[in-house]
Protein backbone atom coordinates (compact mmCIF):
# COMPACT_ATOMS: atom_id res chain seq x y z
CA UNK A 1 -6.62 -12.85 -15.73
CA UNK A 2 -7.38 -10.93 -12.61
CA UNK A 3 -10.86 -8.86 -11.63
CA UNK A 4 -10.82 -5.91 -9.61
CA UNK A 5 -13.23 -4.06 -7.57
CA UNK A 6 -13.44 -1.11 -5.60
CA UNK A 7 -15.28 -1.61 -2.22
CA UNK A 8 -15.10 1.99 -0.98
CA UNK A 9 -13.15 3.50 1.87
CA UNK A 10 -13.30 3.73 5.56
CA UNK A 11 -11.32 4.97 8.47
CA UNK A 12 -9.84 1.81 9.75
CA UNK A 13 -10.06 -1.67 8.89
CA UNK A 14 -9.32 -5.07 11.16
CA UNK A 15 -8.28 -8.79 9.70
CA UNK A 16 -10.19 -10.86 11.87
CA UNK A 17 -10.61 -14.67 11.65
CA UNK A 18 -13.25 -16.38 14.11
CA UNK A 19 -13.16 -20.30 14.60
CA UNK A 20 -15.08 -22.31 15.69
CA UNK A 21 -14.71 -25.66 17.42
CA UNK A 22 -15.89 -28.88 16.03
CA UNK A 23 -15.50 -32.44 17.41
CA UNK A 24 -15.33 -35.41 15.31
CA UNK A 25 -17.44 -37.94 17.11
CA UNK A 26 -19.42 -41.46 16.59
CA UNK A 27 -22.25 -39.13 15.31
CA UNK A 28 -20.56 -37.61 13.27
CA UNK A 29 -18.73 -40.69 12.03
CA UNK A 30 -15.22 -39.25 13.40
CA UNK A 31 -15.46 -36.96 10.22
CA UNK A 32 -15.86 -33.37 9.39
CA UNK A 33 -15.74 -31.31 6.47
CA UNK A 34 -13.34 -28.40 5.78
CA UNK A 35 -12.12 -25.77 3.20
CA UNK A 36 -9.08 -24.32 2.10
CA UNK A 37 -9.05 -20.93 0.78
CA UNK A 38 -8.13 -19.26 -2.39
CA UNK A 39 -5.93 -15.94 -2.20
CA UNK A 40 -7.58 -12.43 -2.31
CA UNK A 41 -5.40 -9.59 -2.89
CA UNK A 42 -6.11 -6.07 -1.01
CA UNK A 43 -4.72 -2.77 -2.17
CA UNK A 44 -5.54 0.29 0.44
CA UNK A 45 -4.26 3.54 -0.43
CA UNK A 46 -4.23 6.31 2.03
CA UNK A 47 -4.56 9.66 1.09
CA UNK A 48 -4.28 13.02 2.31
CA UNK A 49 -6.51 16.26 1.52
CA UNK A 50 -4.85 19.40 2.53
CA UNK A 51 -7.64 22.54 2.53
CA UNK A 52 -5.83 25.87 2.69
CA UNK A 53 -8.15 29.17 3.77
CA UNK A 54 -6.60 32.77 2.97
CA UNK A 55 -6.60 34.51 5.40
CA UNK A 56 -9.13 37.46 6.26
CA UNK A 57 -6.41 40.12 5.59
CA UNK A 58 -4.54 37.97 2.92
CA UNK A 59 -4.93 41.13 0.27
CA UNK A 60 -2.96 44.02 2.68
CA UNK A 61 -0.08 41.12 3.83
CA UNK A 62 2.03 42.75 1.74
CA UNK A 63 1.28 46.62 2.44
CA UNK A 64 1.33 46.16 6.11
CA UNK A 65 3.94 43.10 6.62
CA UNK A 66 6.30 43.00 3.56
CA UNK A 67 5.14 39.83 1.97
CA UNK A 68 2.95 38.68 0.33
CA UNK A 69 0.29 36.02 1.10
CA UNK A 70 -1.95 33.59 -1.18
CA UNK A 71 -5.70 34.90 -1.17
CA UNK A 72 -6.93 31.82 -2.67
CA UNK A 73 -8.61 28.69 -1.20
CA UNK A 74 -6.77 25.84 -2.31
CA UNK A 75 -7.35 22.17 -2.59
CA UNK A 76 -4.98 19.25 -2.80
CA UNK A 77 -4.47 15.37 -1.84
CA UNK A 78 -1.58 13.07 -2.20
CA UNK A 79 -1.18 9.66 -2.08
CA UNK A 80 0.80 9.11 0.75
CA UNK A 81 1.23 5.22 1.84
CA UNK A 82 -0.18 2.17 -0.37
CA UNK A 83 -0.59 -1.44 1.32
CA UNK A 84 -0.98 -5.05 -0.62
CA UNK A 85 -2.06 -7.61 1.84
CA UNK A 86 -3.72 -10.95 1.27
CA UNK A 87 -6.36 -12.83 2.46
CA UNK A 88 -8.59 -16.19 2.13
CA UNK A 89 -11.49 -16.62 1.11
CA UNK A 90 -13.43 -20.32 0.96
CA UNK A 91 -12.60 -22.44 -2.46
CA UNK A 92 -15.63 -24.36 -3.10
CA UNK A 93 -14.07 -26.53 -5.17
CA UNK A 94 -11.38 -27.64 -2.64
CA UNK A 95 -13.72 -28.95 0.01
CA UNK A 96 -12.69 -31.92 1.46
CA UNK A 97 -13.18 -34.68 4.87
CA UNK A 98 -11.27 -35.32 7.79
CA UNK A 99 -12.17 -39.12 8.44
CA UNK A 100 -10.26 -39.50 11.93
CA UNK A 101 -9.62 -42.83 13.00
CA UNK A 102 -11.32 -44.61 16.36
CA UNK A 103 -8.37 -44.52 17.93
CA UNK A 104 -7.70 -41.11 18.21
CA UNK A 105 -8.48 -39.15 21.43
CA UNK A 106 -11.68 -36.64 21.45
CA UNK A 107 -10.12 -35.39 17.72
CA UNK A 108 -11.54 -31.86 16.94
CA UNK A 109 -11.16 -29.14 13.97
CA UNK A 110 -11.26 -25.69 14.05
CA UNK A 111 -12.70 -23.98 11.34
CA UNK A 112 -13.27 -20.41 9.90
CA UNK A 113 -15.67 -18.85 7.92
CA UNK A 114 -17.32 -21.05 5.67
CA UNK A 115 -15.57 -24.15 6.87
CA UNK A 116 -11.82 -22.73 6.06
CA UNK A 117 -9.33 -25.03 8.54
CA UNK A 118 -7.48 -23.48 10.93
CA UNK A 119 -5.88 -26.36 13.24
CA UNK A 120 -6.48 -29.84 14.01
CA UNK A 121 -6.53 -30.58 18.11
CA UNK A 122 -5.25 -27.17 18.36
CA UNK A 123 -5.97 -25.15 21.23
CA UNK A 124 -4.21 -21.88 20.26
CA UNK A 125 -6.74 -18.96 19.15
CA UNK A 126 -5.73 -17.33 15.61
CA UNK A 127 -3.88 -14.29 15.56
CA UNK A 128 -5.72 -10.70 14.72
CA UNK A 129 -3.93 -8.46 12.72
CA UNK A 130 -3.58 -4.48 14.04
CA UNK A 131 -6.39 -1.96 13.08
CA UNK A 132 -4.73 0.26 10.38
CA UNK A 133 -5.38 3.36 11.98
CA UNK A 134 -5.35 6.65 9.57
CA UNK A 135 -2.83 9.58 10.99
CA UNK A 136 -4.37 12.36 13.16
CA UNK A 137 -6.22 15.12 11.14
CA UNK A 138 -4.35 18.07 11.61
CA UNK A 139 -6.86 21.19 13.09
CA UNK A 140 -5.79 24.61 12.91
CA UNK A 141 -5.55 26.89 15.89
CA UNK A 142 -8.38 29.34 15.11
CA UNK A 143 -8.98 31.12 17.74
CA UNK A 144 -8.79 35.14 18.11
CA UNK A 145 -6.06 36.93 19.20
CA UNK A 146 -6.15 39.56 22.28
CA UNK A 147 -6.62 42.49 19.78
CA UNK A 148 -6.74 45.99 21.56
CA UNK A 149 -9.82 48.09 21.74
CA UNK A 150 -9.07 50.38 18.79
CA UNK A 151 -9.27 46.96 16.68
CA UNK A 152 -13.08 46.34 17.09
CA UNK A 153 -14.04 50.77 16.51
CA UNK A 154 -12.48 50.11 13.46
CA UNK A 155 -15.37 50.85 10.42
CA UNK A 156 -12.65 49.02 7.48
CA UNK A 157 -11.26 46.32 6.59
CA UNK A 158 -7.97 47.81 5.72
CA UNK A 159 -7.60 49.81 8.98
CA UNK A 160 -8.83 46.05 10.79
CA UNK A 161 -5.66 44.70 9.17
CA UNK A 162 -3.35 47.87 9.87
CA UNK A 163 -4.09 47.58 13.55
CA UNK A 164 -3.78 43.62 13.37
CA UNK A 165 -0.16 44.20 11.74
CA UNK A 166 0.57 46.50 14.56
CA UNK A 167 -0.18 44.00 17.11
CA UNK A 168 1.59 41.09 15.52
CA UNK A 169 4.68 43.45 15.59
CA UNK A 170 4.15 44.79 19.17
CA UNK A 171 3.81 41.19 20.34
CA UNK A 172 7.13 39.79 18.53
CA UNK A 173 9.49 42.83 19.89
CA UNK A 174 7.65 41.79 23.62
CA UNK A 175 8.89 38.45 23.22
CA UNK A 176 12.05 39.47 21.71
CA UNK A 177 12.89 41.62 24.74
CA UNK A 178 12.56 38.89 27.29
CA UNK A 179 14.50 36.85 25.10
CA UNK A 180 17.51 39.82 25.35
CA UNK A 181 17.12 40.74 28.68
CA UNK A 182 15.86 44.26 27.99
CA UNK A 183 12.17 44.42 30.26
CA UNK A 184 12.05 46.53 32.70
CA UNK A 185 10.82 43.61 34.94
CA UNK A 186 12.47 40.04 34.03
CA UNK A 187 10.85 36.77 34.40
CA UNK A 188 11.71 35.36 38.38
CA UNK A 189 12.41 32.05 37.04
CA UNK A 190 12.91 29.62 34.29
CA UNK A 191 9.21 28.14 34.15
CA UNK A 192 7.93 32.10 34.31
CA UNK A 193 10.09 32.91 31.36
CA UNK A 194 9.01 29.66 29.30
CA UNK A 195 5.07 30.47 30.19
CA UNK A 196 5.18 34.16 29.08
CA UNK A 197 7.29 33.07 25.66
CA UNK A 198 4.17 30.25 24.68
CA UNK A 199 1.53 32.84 25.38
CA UNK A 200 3.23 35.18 23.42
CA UNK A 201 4.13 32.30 20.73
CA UNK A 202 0.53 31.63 20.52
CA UNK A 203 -0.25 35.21 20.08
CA UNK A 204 1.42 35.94 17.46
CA UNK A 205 0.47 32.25 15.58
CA UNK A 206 -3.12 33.41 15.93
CA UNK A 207 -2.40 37.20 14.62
CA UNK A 208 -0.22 36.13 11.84
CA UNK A 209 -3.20 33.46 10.61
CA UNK A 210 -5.37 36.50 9.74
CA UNK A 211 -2.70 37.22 6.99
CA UNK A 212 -1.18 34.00 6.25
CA UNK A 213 -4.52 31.67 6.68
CA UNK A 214 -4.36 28.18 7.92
CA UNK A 215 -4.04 24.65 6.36
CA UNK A 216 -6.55 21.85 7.81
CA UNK A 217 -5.45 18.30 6.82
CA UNK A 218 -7.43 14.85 6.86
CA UNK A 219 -6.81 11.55 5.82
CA UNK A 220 -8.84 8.63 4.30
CA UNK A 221 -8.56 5.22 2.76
CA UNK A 222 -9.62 3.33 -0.05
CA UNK A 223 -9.40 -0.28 -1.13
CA UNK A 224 -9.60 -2.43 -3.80
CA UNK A 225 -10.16 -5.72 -3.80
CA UNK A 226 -8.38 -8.67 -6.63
CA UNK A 227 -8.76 -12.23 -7.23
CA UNK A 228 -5.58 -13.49 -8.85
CA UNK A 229 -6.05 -16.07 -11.47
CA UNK A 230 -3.20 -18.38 -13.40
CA UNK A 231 -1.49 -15.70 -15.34
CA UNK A 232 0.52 -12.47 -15.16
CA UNK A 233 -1.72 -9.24 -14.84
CA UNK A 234 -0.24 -6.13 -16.45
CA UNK A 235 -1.17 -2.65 -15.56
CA UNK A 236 -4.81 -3.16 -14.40
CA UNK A 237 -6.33 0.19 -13.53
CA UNK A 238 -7.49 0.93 -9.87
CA UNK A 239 -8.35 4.11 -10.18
CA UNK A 240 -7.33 7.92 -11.70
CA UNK A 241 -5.82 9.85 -9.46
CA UNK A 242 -5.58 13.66 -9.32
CA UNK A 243 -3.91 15.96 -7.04
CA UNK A 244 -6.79 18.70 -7.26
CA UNK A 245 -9.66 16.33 -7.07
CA UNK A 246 -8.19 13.25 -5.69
CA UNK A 247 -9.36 9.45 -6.15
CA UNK A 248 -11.46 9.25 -9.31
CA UNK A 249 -13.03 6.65 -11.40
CA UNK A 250 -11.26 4.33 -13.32
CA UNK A 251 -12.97 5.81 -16.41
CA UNK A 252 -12.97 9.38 -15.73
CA UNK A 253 -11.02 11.50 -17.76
CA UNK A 254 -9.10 13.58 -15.10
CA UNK A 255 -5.50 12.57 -13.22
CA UNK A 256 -3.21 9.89 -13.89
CA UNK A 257 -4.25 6.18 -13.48
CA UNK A 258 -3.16 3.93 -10.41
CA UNK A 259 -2.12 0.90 -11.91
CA UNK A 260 -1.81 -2.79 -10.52
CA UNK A 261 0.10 -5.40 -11.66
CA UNK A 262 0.53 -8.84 -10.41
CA UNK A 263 3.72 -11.26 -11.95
CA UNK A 264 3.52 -15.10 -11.36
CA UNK A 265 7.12 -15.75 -9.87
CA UNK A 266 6.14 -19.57 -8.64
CA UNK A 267 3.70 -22.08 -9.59
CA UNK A 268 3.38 -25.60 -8.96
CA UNK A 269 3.98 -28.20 -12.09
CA UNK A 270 1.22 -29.42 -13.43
CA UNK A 271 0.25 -33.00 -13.24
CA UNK A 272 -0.26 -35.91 -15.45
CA UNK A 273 -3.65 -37.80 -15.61
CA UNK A 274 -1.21 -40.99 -13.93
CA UNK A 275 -0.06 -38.68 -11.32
CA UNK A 276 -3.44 -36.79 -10.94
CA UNK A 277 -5.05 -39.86 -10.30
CA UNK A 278 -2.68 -41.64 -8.12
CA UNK A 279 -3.20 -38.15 -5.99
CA UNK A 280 -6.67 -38.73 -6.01
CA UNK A 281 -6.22 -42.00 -4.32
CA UNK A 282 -4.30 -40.39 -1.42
CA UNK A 283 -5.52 -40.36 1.85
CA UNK A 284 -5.24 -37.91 5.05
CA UNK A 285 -5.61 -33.87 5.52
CA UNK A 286 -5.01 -32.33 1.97
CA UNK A 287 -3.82 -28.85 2.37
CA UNK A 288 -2.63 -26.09 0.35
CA UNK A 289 1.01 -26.02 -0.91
CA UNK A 290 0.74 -21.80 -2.21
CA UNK A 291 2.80 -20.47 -5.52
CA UNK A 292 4.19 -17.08 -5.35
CA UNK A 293 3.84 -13.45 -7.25
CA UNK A 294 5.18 -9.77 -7.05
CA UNK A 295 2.31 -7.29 -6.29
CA UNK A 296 3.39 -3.62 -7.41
CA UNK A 297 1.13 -0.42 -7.79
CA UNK A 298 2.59 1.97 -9.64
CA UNK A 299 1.23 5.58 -9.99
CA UNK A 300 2.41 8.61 -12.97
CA UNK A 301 5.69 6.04 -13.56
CA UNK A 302 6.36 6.20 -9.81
CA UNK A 303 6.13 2.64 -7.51
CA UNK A 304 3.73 2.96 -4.93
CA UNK A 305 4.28 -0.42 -3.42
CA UNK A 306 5.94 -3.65 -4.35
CA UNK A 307 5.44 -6.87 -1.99
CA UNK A 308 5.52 -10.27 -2.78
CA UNK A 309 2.70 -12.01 -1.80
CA UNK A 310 1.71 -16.35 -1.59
CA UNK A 311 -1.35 -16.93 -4.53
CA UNK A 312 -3.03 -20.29 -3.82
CA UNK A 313 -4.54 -20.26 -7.22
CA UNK A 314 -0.97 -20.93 -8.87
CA UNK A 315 -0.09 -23.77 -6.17
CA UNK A 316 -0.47 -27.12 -5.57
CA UNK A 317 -1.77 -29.48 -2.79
CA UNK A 318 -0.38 -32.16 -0.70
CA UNK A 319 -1.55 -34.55 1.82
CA UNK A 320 -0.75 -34.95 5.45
CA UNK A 321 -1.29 -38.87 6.64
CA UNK A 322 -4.13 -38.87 9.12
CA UNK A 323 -2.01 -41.46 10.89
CA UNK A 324 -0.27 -39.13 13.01
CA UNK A 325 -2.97 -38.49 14.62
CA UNK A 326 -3.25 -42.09 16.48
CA UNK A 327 -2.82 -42.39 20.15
CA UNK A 328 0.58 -41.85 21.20
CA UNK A 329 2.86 -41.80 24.43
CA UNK A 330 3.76 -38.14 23.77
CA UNK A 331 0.77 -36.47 23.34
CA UNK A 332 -1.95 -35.24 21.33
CA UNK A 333 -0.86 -34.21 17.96
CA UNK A 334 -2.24 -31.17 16.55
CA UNK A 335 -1.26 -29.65 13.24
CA UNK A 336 -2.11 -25.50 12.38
CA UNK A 337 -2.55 -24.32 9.17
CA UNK A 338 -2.37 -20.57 7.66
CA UNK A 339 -6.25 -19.23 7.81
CA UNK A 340 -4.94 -17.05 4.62
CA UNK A 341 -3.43 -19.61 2.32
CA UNK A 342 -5.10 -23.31 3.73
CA UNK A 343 -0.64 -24.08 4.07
CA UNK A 344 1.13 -25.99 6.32
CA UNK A 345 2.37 -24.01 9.73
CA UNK A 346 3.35 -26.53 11.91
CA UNK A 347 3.02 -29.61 13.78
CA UNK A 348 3.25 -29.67 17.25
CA UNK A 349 2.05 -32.15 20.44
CA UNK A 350 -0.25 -30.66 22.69
């Protein structure tokens, strides 16, 4: 089983973990009390809307420049990048206590959110993960052209774009000429030339957008959140998708629906009472030994993403001996753990 929920959209988002410091001292009785997390799956799907506007002369493109040009407004959006991460999130029914020996020197844990353990006489700081930051919206160039005088006594619309035409042409043979070499009065130098093509580049972009219109593009992002359970999940809808509307409802009736699916690749055996027991009886720092799946998202028969991804919920535990942690000639022993999945990193003296 698996539950998903949509938590809206935003521009950017940021995996931060903060941690605290906390010393295990005679008041404390040289214990404290930790976490480890359970796995939370994240899809974010970024999507672009492309707005098209006709432009003002769209309807006499084709009497006054040969070709015809679309006089509709037009709206689209595409799906274009999908991301599965995971993260942790506290398991209150894996809490557990560090009971440090006396012996150990000023022993400390650092600990997340809701007690989740991050390292054990550690002094490294966790590392953040990078903003996702959405692409730049795309703006169109909508300024005027230099239109000549005759363009603004003109009472029509159709003389407006004859005139317009006229222009566009005049400026493209202007350019073409310093191009060939055929002005009466060249350029003096390279970085002349190269200024006098842009302008006239830029006037004949902002002419030619009265017929052709203009395209503005933006970008946002939505995300769904999952909690993996014990078994396979099979085509869970996120959400309908469709390219004239965009990101819909999981129970509209428009577009095609995003689907998720999640397939258990590794899980820990499952213990006997004996062994259960004789776990039980363990002690040290219990930490999370993760199983495994393959996260896909699939949209209209075509695979948005596939990524496999660690799923505490499927794993297992083991313990760490609290031992190591005694005084010793080489240092202070400190242990790190993954803030996502509560695992083993490494081991390390400090």
């Amino acid at each position: 089983m698996c539950t998903a929920m949509l938590v809206g959209w935003s521009a950017s988002l940021q995996a931060q973990t903060e941690v605290r410091r906390y010393n295990a001292t005679a008041d404390t009785d040289y214990g404290v009390v930790y976490r480890l997390p359970r796995t939370q799956l994240e899809v974010i799907a970024t999507v672009r809307e492309r707005i098209y506007t006709p432009g003002v002369y769209a309807i006499w493109a084709e009497k006054y420049l040969g070709v015809p040009m679309p006089n509709r407004a037009e709206r689209q959006y595409e799906i274009t990048d999908v991301q599965i991460r995971t993260y942790g999130v506290a398991d209150t029914e894996k809490q557990y206590l560090i009971a440090f020996d006396k012996r150990t020197i000023a022993p400390f844990v650092s600990l997340g959110q809701n007690n989740l353990i991050y390292n054990i006489n550690g002094r490294e700081e966790p590392k953040l993960e990078a903003k996702t930051q959405l692409p730049t919206p795309t703006l169109p160039d909508r300024a005027l052209p230099a239109l000549p005088r005759e363009y603004s006594l003109a009472t029509s619309e159709a003389k407006q774009a004859e005139l317009a035409a006229a222009y566009l042409y005049e400026v493209r043979e202007a350019a073409m000429s310093i191009v060939t070499g055929e002005v009466e009065s060249m350029p003096k130098d390279g970085e002349s030339m190269r200024l006098i093509l842009d302008k006239l580049r830029t006037e004949e972009k902002r002419t030619l957008r009265l017929f052709a219109g203009d395209t503005t593009e933006r970008y946002t992002q939505h995300r769904w959140e999952i909690t993996p359970e014990s078994e396979d999940m099979n085509g869970r809808i996120l959400c309908r998708f469709s390219e004239a509307e965009g990101v819909l409802d999981a129970m509209a009736r428009e577009g095609y629906p995003v689907l998720f699916s999640l397939q258990i690749t590794e899980r820990a055996p499952e213990l006997n009472n004996k062994d259960r027991k004789k776990h039980e009886k363990l002690e040290g720092i219990t930490y999370n030994v993760p199983g495994a799946g393959i996260a896909t998202v699939d949209y209209s028969g075509r695979p948005l993403a596939r990524q496999s991804v660690p799923i505490t919920q499927v794993g297992g535990v083991q313990v760490l001996s609290k031992k190591m942690f005694n005084v010793k000639d080489a240092g202070i022993t400190a242990v790190y753990f993954d803030p996502n999945t509560g695992a083993l990193e490494r081991i390390v003296n400090e």
